[in-house]
Protein backbone atom coordinates (compact mmCIF):
# COMPACT_ATOMS: atom_id res chain seq x y z
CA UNK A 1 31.09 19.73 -83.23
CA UNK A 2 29.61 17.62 -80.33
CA UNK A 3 30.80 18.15 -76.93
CA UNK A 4 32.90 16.17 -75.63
CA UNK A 5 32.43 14.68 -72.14
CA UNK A 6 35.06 14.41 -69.36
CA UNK A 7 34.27 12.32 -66.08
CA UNK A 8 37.26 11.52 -63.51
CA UNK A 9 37.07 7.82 -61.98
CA UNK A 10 35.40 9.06 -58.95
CA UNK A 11 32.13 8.14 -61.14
CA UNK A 12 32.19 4.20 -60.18
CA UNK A 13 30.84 4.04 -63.91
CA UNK A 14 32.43 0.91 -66.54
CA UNK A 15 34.57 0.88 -68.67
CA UNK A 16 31.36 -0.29 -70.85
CA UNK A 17 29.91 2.66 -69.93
CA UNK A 18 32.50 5.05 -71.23
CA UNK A 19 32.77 3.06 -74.13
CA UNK A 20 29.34 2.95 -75.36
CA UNK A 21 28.48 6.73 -74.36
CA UNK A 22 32.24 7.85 -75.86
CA UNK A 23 32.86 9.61 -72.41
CA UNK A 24 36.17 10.59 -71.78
CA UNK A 25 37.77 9.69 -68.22
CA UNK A 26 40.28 10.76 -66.24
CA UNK A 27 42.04 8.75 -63.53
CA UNK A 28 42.41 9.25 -59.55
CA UNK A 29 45.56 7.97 -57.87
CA UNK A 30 45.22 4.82 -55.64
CA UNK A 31 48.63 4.28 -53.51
CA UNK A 32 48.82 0.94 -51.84
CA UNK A 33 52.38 -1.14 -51.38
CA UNK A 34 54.56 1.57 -51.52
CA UNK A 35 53.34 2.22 -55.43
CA UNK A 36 50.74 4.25 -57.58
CA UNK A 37 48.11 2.75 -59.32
CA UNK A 38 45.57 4.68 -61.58
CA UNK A 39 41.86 4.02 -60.68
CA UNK A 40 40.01 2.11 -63.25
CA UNK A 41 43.31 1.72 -65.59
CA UNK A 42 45.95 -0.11 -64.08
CA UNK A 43 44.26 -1.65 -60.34
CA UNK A 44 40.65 -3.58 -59.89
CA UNK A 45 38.29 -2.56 -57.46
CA UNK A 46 39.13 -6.08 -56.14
CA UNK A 47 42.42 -6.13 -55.34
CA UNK A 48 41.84 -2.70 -53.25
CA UNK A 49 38.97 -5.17 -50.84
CA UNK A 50 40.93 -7.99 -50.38
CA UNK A 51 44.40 -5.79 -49.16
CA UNK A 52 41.68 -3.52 -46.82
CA UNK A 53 40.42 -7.27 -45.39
CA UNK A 54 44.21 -8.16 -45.34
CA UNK A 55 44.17 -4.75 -42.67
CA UNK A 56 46.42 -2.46 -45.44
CA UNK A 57 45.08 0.78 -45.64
CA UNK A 58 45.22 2.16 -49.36
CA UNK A 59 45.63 6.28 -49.99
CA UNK A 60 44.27 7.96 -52.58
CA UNK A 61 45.01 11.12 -54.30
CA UNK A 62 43.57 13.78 -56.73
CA UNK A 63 44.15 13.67 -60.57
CA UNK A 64 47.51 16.37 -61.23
CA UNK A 65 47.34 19.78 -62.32
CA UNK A 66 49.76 19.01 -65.78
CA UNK A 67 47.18 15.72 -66.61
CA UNK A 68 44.35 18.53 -66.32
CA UNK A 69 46.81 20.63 -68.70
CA UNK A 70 47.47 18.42 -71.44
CA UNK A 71 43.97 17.17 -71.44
CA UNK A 72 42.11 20.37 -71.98
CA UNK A 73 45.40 22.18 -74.11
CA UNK A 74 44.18 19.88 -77.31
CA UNK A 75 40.20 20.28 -76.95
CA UNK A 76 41.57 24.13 -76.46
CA UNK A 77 43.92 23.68 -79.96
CA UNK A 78 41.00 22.76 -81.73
CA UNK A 79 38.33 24.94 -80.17
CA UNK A 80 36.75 21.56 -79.81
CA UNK A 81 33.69 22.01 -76.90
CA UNK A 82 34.25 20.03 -73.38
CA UNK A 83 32.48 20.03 -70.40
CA UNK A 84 34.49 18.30 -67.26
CA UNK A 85 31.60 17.13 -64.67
CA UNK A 86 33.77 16.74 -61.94
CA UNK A 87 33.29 14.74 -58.52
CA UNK A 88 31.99 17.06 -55.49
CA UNK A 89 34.60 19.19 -54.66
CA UNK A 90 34.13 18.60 -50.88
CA UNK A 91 35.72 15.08 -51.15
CA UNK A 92 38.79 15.68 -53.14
CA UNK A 93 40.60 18.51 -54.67
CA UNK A 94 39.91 17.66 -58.34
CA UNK A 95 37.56 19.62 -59.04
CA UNK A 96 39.61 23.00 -58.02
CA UNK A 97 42.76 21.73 -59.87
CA UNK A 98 40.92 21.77 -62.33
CA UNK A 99 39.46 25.15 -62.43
CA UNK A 100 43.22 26.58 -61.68
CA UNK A 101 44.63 24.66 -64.75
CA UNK A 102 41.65 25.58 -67.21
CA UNK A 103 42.43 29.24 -66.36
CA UNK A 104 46.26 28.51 -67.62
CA UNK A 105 44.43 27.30 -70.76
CA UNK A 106 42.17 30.05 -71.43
CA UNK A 107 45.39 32.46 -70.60
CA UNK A 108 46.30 31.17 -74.09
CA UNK A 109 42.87 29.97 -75.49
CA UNK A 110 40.83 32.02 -74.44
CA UNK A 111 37.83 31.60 -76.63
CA UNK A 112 37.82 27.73 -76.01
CA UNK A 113 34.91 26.15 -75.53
CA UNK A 114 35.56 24.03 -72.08
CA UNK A 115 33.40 24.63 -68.80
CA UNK A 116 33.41 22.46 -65.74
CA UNK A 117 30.75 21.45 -63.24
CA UNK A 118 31.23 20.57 -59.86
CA UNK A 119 28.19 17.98 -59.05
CA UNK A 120 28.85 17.68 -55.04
CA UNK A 121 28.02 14.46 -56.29
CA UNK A 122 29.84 10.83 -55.80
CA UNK A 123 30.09 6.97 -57.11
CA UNK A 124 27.46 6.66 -59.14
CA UNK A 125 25.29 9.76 -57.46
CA UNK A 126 28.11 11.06 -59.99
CA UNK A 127 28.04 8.47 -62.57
CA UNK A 128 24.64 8.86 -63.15
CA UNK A 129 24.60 12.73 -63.72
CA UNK A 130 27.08 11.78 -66.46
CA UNK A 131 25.59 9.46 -67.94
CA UNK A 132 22.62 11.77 -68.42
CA UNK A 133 25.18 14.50 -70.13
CA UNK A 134 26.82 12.13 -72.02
CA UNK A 135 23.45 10.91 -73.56
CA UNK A 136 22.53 14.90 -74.34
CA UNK A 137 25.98 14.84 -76.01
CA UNK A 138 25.46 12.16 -77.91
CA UNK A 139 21.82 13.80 -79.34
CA UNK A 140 24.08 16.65 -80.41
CA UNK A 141 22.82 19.08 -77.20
CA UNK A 142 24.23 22.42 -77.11
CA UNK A 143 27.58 23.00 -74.42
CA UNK A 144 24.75 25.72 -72.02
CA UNK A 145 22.11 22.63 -72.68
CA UNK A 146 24.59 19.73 -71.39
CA UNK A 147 25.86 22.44 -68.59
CA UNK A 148 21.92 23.31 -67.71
CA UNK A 149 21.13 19.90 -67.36
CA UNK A 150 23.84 18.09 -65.89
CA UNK A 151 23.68 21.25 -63.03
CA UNK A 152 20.50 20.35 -62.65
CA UNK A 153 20.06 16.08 -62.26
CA UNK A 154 23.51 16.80 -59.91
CA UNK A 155 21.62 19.56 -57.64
CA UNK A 156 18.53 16.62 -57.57
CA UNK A 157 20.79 13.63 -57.17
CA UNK A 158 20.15 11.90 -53.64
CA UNK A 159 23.01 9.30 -52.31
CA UNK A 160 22.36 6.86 -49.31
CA UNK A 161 25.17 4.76 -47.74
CA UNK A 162 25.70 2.21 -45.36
CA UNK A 163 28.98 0.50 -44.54
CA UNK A 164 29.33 -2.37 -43.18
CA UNK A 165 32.70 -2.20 -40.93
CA UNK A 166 32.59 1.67 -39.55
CA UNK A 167 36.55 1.24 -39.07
CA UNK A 168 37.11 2.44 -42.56
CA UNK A 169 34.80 5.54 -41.97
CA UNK A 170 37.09 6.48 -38.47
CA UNK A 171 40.39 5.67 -40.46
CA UNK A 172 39.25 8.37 -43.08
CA UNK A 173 38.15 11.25 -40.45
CA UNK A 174 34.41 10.26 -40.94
CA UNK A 175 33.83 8.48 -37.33
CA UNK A 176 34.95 8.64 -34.17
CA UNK A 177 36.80 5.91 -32.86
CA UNK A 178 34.51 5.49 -30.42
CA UNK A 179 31.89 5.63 -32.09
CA UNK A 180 33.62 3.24 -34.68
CA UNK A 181 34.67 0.56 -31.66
CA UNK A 182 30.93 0.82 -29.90
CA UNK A 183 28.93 0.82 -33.75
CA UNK A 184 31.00 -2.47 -34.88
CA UNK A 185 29.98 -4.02 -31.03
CA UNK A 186 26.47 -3.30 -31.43
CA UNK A 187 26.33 -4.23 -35.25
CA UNK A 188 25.04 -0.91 -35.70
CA UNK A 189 24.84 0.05 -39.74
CA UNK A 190 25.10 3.83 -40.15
CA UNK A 191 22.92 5.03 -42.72
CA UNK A 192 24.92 8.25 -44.90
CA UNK A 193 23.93 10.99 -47.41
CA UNK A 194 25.81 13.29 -49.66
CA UNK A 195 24.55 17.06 -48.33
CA UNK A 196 26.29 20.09 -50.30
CA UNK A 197 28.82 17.56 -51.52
CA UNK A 198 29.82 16.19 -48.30
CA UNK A 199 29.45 12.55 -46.79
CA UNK A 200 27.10 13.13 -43.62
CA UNK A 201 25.87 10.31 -41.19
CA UNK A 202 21.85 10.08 -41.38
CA UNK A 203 21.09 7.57 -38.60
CA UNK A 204 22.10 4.51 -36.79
CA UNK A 205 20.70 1.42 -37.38
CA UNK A 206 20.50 -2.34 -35.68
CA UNK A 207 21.32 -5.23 -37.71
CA UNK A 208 21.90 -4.97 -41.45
CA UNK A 209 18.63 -6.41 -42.42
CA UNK A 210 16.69 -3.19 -41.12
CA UNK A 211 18.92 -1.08 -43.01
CA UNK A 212 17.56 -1.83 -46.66
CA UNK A 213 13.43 -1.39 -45.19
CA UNK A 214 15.15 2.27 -43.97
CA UNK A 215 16.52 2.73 -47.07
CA UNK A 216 13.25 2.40 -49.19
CA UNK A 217 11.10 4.72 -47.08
CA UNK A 218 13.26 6.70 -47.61
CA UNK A 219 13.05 6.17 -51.07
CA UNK A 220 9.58 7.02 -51.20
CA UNK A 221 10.07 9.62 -48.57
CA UNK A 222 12.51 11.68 -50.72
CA UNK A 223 12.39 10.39 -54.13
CA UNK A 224 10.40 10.68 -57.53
CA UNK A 225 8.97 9.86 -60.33
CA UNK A 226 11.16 6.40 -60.40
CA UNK A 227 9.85 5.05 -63.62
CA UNK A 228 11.40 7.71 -65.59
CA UNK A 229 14.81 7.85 -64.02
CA UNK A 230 17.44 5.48 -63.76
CA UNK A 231 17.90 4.56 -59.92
CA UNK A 232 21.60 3.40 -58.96
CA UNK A 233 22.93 0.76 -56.68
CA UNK A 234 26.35 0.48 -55.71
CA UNK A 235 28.50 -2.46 -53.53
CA UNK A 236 31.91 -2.73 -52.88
CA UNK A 237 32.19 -6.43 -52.87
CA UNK A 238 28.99 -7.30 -52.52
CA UNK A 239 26.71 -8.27 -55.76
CA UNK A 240 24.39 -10.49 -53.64
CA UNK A 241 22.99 -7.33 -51.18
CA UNK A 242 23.19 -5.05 -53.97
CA UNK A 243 21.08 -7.61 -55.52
CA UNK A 244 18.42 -8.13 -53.08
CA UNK A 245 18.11 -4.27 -52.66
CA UNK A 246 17.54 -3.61 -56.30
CA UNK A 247 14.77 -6.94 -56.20
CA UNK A 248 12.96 -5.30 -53.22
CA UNK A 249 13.34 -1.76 -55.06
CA UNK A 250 11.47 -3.42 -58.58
CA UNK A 251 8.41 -4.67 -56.32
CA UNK A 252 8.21 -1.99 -54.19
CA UNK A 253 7.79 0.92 -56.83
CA UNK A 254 7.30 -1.31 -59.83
CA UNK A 255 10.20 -0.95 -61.91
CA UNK A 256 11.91 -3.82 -63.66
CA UNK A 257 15.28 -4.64 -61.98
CA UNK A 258 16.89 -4.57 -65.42
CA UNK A 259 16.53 -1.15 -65.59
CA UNK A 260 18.45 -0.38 -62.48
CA UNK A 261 21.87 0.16 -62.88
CA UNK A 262 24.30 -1.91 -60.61
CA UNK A 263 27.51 -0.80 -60.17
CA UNK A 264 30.99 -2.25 -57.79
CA UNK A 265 32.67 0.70 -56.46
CA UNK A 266 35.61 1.73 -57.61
CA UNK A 267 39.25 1.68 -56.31
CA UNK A 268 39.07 5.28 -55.26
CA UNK A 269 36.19 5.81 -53.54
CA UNK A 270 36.35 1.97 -52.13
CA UNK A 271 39.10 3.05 -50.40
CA UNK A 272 37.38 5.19 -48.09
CA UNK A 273 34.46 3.27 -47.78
CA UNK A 274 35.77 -0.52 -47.12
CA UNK A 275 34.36 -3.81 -48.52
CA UNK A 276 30.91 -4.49 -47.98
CA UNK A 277 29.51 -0.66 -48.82
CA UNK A 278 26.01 -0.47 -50.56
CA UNK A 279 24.74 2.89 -52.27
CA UNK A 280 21.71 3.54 -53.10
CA UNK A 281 20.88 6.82 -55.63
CA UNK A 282 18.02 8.00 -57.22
CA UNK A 283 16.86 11.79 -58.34
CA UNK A 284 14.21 13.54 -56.03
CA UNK A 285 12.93 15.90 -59.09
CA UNK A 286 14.33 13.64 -62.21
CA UNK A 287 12.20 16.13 -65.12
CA UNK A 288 13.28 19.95 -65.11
């Protein structure tokens, strides 16, 4: 049988993207207006920007224990393989609600084939390890080849942010409020990385158009082998930067911008982030 592939929304992938690579996904929660909507099913990244530029300020929560439960109890039934690459399990509680309800499952099951990753990867830092595992899926790769590799393109995965309103980083513990109110008076454009799974600030930076030169030395300071790896670019809002950054990418390293995958962020993790968020990801070691 070939394995089947879980993601959870967290991946900022397409629904194009889970189409064409048969990749299951599982939804976060997005609460905004007194309701719940489920990322990527039933709200637009969208409609998330325009109520955060409005000034609402949209929750999110983890996908439940019982969807976990009656999403692995079939695969289980049928001793059907799945592997769950989960988003890093220092930014929500997914990944370990997982883990608790595939233990329930093997309690009954317990010779069924279902493992789960935690990438301490996010948006399409994630999306990308997935899409690599979904491809080895799809070529009929083994459940220990899929969990081998996707380990490995996760543990080499490198994220850089920048945000362009640091209000949204203070309002989700990321900032201080000062340094939120003195960044947005000095136009200063933090520059963040994912470390062990976590969203850390790099360095501080004067006027948005420095941030994308910063951004491709360190590129070339800390990536790779970039014409045989897909590189990632993420925006919340913001097609035109995201854009420009992947044109200055495809002359600075070569590569043709059609083969760099742009993505808008997603409901869940736009959230946290605010409009006018660019991501940048790209593997440091891309060939095990």
């Amino acid at each position: 049988m070939t394995v089947k592939i879980l993601a959870d929304s967290a991946t900022d992938l397409s629904k194009e993207h889970y189409n064409e690579f048969d990749i299951e996904m599982v939804p976060l929660t997005v609460h905004l207006d007194d309701k719940d909507y489920q990322d990527g099913v039933t709200i637009e990244p969208l409609t998330v920007y325009n109520a955060m530029r409005e000034g609402k300020v949209p929750k999110t929560s983890q996908v439940s224990p019982l969807t976990f439960k009656t999403i692995f109890t079939p695969y289980a039934e049928k001793n059907q393989p799945l592997v769950y690459i989960a988003f890093s399990s220092q930014l929500s509680g997914t990944y370990q609600t997982a883990k608790m309800m595939l233990q329930e499952v093997l309690e009954e099951y317990p010779e069924a084939p279902i493992q789960i990753i935690d990438t301490k990867c996010a948006s399409l830092g994630y999306g990308l390890v997935v899409l690599h595992a979904a491809k080895l899926a799809k070529s009929g790769a083994s459940i220990k080849e899929i969990v081998d590799d996707a380990t490995y393109q996760a543990k080499h995965m490198v994220h850089l942010f920048t945000v362009d309103d640091l209000e949204y980083l203070y309002r989700g513990g990321r900032v201080s409020k000062t340094a939120a109110f003195v960044g947005t008076l000095l136009k200063i454009k933090p520059l963040l990385h994912v470390d062990d799974g976590k969203l850390i600030p790099l360095e501080k930076i004067r006027g948005s158009k420095k941030v994308f030169g910063r951004m491709l030395d360190m590129m070339e300071e800390r990536g790779a082998d970039f014409k045989n790896q897909k590189i990632g670019i993420c925006h919340s809002d913001d097609l035109e930067r995201a854009t420009q950054l992947a044109n200055r990418i495809s002359e600075k390293f070569e590569i043709a911008v059609d083969d760099i995958e742009i993505v808008m962020i997603g409901a869940v993790i736009g959230a946290h982030v605010g409009p006018g968020t660019i991501g940048l990801f790209f593997s440091n070691k891309p060939n095990n």
